[in-house]
Structure formats: C-alpha cells, structure tokens
PDB file of N, CA and C in Angstrom:
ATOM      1  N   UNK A   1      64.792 117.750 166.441  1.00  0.00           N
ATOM      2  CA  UNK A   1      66.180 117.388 166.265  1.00  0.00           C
ATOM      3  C   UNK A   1      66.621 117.741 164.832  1.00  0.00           C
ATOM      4  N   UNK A   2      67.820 118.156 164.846  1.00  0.00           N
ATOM      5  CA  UNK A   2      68.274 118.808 163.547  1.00  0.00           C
ATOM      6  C   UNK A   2      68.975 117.598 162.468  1.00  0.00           C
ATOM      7  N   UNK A   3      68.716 117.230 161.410  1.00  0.00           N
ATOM      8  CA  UNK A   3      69.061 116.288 160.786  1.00  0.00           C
ATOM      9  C   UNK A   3      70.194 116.753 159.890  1.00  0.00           C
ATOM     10  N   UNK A   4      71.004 116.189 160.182  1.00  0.00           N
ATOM     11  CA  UNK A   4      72.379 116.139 159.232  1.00  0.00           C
ATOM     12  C   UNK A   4      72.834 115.426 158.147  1.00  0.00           C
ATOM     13  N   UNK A   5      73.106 116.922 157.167  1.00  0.00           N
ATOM     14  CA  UNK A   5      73.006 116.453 155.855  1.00  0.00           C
ATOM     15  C   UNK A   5      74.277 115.515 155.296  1.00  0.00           C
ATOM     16  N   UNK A   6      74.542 114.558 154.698  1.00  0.00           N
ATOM     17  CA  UNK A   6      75.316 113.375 154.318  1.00  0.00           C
ATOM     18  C   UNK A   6      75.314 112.937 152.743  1.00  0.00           C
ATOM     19  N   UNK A   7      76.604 112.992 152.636  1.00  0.00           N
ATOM     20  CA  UNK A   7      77.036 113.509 150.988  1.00  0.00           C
ATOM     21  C   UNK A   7      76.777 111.728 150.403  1.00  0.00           C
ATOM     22  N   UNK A   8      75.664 111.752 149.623  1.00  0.00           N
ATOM     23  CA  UNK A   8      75.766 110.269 148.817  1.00  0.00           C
ATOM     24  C   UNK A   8      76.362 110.173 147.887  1.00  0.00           C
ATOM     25  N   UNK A   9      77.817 109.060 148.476  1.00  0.00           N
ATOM     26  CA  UNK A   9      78.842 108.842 147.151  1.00  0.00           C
ATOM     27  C   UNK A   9      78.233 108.032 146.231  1.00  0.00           C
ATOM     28  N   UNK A  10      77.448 107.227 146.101  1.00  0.00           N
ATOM     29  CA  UNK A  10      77.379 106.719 144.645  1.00  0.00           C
ATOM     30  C   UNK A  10      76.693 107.401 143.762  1.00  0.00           C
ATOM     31  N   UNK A  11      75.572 108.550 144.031  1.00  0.00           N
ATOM     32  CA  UNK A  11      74.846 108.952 143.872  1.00  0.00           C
ATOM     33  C   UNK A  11      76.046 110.312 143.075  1.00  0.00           C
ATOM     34  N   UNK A  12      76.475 111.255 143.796  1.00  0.00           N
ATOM     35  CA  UNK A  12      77.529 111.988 143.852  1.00  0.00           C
ATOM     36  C   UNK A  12      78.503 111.378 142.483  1.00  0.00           C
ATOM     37  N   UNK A  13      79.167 110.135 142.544  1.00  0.00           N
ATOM     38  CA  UNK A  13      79.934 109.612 141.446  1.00  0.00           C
ATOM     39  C   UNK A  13      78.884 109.740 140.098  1.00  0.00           C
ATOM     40  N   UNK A  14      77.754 108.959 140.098  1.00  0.00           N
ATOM     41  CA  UNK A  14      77.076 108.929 139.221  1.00  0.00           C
ATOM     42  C   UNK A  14      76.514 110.535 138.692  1.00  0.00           C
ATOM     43  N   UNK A  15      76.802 111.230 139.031  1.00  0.00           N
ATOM     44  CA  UNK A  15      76.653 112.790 138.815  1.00  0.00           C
ATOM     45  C   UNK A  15      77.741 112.951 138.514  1.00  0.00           C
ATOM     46  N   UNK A  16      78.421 113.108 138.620  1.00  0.00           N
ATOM     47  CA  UNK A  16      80.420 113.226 138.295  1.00  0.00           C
ATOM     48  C   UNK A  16      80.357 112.855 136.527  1.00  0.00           C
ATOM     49  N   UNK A  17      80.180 111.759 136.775  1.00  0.00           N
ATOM     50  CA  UNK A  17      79.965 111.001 135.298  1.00  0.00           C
ATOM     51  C   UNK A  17      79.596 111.999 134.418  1.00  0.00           C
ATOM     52  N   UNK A  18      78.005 112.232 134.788  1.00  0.00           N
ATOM     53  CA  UNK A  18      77.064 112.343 134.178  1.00  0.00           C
ATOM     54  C   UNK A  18      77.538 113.872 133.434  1.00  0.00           C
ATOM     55  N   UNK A  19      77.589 114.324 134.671  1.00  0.00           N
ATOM     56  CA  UNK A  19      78.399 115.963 134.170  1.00  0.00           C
ATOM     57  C   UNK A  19      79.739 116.093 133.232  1.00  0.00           C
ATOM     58  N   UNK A  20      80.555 114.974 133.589  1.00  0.00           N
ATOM     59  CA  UNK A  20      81.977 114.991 132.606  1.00  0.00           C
ATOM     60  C   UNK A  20      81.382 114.844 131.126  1.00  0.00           C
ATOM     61  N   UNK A  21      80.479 113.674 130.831  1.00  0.00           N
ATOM     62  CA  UNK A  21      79.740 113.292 129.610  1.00  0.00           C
ATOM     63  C   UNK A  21      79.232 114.487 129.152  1.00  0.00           C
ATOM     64  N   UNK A  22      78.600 115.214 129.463  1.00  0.00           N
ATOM     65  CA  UNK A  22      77.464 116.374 128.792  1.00  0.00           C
ATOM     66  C   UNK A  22      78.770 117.293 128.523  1.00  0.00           C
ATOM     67  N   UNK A  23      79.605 117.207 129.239  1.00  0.00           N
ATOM     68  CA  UNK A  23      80.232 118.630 129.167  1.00  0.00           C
ATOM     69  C   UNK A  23      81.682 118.042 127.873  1.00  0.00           C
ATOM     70  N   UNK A  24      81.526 116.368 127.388  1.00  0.00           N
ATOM     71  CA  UNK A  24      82.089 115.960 126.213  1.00  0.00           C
ATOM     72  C   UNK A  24      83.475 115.829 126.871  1.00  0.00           C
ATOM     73  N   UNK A  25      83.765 115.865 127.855  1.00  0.00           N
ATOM     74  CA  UNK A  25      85.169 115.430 128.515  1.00  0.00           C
ATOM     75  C   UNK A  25      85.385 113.880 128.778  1.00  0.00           C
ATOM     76  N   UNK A  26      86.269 113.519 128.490  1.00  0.00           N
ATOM     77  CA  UNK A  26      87.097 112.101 128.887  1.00  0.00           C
ATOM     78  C   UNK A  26      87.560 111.822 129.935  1.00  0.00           C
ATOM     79  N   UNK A  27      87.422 110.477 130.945  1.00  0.00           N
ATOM     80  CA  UNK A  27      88.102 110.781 131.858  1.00  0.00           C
ATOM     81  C   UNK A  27      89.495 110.757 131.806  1.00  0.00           C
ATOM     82  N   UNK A  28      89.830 110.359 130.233  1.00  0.00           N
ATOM     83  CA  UNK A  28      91.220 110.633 130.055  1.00  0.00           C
ATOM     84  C   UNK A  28      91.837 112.200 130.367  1.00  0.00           C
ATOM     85  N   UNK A  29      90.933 112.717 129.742  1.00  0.00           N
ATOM     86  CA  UNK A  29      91.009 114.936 129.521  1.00  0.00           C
ATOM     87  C   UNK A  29      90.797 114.966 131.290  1.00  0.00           C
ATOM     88  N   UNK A  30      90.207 114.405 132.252  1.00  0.00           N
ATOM     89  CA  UNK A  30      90.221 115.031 133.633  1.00  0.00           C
ATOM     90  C   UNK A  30      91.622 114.467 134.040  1.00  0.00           C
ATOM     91  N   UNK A  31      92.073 113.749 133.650  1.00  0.00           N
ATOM     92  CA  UNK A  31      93.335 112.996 134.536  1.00  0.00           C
ATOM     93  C   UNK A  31      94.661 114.014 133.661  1.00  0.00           C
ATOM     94  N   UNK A  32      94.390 114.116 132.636  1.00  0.00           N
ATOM     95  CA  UNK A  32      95.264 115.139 132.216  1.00  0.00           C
ATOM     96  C   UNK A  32      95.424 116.711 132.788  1.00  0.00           C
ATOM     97  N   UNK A  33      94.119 116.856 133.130  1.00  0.00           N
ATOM     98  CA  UNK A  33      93.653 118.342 133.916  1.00  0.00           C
ATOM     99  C   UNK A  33      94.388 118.303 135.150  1.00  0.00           C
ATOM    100  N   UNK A  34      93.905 117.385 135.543  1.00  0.00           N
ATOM    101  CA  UNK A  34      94.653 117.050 137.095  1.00  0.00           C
ATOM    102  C   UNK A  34      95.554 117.179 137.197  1.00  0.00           C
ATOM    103  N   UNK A  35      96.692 115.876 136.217  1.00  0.00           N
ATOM    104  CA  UNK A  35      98.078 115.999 136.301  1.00  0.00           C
ATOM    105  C   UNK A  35      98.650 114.816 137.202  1.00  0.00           C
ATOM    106  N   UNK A  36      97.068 113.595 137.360  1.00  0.00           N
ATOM    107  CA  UNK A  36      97.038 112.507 137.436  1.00  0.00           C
ATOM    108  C   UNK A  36      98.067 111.658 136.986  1.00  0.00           C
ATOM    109  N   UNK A  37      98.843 110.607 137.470  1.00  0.00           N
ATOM    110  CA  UNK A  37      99.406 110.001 136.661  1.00  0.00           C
ATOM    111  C   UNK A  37      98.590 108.460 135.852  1.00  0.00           C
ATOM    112  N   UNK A  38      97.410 108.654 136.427  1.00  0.00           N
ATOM    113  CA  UNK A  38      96.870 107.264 136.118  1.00  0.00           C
ATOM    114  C   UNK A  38      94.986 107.825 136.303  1.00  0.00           C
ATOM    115  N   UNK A  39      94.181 107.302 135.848  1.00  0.00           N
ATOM    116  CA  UNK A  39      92.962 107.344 135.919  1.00  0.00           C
ATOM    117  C   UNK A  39      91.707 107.100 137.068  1.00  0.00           C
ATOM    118  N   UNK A  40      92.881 106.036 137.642  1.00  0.00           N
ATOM    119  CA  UNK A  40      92.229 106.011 139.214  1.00  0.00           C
ATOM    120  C   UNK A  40      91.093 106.399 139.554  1.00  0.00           C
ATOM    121  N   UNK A  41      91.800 108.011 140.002  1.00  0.00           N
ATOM    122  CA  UNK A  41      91.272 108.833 141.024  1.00  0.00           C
ATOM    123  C   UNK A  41      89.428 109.105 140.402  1.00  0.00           C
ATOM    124  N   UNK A  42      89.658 109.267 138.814  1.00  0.00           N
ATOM    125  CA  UNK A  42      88.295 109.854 138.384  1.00  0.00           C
ATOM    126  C   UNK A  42      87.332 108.943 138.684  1.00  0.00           C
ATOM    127  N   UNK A  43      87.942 107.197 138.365  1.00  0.00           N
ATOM    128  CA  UNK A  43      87.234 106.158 138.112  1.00  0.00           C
ATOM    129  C   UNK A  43      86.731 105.642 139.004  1.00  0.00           C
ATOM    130  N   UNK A  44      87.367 106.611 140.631  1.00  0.00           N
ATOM    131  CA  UNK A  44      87.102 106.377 142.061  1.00  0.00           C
ATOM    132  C   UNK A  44      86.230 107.251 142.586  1.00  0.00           C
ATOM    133  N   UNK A  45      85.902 108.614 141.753  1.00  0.00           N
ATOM    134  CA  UNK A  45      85.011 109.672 141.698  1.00  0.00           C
ATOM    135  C   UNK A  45      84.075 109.132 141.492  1.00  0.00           C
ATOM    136  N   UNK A  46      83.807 108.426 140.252  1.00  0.00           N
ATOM    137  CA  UNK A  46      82.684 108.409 139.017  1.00  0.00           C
ATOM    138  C   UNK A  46      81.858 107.134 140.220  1.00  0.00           C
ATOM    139  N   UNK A  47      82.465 106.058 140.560  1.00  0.00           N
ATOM    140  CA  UNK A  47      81.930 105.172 141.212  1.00  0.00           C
ATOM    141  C   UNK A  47      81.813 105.289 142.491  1.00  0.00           C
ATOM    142  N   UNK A  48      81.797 106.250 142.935  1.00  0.00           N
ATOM    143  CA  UNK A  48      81.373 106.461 144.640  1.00  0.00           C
ATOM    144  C   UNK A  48      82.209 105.983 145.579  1.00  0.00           C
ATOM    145  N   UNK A  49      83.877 105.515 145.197  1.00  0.00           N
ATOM    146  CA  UNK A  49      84.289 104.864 146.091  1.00  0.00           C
ATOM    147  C   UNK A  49      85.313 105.913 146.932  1.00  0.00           C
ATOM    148  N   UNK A  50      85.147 107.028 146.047  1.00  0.00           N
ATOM    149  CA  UNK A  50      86.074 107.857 146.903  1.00  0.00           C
ATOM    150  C   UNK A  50      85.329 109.471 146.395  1.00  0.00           C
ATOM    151  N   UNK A  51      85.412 110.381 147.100  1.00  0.00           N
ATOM    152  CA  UNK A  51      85.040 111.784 146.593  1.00  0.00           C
ATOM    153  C   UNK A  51      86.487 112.428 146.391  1.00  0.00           C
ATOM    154  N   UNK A  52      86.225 114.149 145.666  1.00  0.00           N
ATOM    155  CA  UNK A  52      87.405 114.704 145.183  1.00  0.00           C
ATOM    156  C   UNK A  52      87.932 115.439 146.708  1.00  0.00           C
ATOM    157  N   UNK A  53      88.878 115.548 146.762  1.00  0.00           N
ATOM    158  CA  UNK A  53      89.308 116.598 147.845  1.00  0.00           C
ATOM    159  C   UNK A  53      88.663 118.116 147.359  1.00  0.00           C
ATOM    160  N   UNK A  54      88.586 118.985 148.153  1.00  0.00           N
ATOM    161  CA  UNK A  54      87.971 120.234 148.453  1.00  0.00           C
ATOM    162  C   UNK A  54      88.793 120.600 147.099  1.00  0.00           C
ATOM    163  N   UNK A  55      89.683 120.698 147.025  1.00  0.00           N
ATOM    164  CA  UNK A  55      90.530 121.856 145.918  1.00  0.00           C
ATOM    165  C   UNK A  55      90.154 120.980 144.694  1.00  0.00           C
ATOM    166  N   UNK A  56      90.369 119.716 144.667  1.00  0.00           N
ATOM    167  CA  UNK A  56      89.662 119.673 143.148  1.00  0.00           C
ATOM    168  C   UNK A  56      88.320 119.259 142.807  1.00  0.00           C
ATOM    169  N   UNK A  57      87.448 119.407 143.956  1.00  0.00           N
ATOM    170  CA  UNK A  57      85.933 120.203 143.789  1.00  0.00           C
ATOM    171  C   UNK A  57      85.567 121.143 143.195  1.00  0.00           C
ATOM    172  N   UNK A  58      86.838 122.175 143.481  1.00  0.00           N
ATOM    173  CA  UNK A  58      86.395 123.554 143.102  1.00  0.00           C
ATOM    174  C   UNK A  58      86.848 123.674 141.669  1.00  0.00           C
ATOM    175  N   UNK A  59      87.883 122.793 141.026  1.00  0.00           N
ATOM    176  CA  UNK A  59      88.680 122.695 140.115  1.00  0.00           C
ATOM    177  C   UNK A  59      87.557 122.121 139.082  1.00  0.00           C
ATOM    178  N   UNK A  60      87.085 120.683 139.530  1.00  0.00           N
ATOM    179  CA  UNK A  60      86.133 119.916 138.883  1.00  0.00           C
ATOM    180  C   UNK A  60      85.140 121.002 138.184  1.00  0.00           C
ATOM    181  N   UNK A  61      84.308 121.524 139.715  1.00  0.00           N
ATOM    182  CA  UNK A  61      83.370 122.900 139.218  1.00  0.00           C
ATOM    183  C   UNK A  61      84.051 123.422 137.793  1.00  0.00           C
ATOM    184  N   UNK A  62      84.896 124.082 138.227  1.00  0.00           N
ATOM    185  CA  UNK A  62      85.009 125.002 137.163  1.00  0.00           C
ATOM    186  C   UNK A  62      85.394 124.419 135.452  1.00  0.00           C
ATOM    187  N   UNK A  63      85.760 123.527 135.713  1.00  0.00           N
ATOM    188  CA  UNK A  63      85.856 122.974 134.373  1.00  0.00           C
ATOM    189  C   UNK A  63      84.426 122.143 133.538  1.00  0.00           C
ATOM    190  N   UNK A  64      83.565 121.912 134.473  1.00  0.00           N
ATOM    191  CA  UNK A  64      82.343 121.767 134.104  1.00  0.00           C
ATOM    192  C   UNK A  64      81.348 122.585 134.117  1.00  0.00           C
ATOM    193  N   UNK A  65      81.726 123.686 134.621  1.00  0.00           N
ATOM    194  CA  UNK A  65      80.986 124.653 134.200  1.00  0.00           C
ATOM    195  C   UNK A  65      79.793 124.682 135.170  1.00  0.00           C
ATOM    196  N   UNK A  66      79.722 124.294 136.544  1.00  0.00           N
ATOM    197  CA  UNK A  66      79.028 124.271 137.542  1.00  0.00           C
ATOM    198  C   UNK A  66      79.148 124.510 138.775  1.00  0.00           C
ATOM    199  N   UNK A  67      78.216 124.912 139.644  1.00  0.00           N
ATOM    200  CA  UNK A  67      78.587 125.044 141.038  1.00  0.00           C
ATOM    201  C   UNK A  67      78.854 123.639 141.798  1.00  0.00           C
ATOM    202  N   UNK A  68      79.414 123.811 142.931  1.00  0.00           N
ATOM    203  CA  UNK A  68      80.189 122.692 143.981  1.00  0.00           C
ATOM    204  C   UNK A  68      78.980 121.942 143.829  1.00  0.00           C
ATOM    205  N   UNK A  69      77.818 122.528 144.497  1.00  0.00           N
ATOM    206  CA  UNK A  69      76.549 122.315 145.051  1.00  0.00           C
ATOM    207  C   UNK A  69      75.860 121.458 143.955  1.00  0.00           C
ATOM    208  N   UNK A  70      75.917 121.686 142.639  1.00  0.00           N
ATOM    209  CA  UNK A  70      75.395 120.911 141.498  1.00  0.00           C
ATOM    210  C   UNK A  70      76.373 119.599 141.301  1.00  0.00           C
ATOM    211  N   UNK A  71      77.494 119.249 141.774  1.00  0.00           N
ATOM    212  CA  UNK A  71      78.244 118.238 141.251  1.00  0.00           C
ATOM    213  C   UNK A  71      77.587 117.136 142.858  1.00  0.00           C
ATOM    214  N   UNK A  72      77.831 117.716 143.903  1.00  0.00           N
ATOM    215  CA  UNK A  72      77.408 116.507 145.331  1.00  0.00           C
ATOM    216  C   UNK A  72      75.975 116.599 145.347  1.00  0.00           C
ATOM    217  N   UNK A  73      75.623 115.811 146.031  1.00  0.00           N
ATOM    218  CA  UNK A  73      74.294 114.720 145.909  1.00  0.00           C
ATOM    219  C   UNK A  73      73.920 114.230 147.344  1.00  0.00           C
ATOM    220  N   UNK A  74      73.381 115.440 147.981  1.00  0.00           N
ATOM    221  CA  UNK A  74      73.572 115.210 149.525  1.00  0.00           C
ATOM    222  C   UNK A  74      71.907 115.119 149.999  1.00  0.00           C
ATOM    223  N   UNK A  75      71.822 114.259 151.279  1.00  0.00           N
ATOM    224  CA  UNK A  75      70.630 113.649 152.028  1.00  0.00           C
ATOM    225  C   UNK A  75      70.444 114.110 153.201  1.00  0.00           C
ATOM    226  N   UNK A  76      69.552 114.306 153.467  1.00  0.00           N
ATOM    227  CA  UNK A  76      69.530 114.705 154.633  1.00  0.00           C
ATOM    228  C   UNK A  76      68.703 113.332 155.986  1.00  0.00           C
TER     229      UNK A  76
END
C-alpha cells in the first residue's frame, strides 16, 4: 500500500521561523513583503496554525533563498 505523504504544520512553521532568522528577516520585513496589513498571517505560518498559500510559497522561497521543498516538512 502506497503511503501518503502529509505536510507537518508545526514542524513546517518551526522551519519557517527558523529560515526567516538565518536569512536576518523580521517578521515585520515578511509582512511588509507581502503587503500584509497586520502580522497574523506569518505568526500563523511560524506556529503551524495555518500554511502559506501556493503563490506565497513560491514567494517565501525566493526571498529566502530556498527551494519550496526545503521550507515544508512532510511525513510520510
């Protein structure tokens, strides 16, 4: 039986973090990137309670300087 792989959000947030930090960004500087009006969304990233939509996955990527695949944190 083929096991299906399943994206771990806290795990996933806690990588979010981890990557914004190294790469010396604020989650103030991502909510500005965004065009966020409020901090929310990152602080909903960072803690697993919500993931990014597809387009600012790819957005996230690129401003950290990583592939999709290096920011999610998936199980199989």
């Amino acid at each position: 039986m083929c096991r299906i792989p399943v994206i771990d959000l806290a795990r996933t947030g806690a990588n979010i973090e981890r990557l914004r930090r190294a790469a010396g960004l604020t989650v103030r500087d991502l909510q500005e990137v965004f065009g966020f009006n409020s901090p929310q969304a990152i602080y909903k990233w960072q803690t697993g309670s919500a993931l990014p939509t597809v387009d600012n996955l790819l957005i996230l990527s690129a401003i950290l300087g990583v592939k999709i695949d290096d920011i999610l944190v998936v199980r199989t």
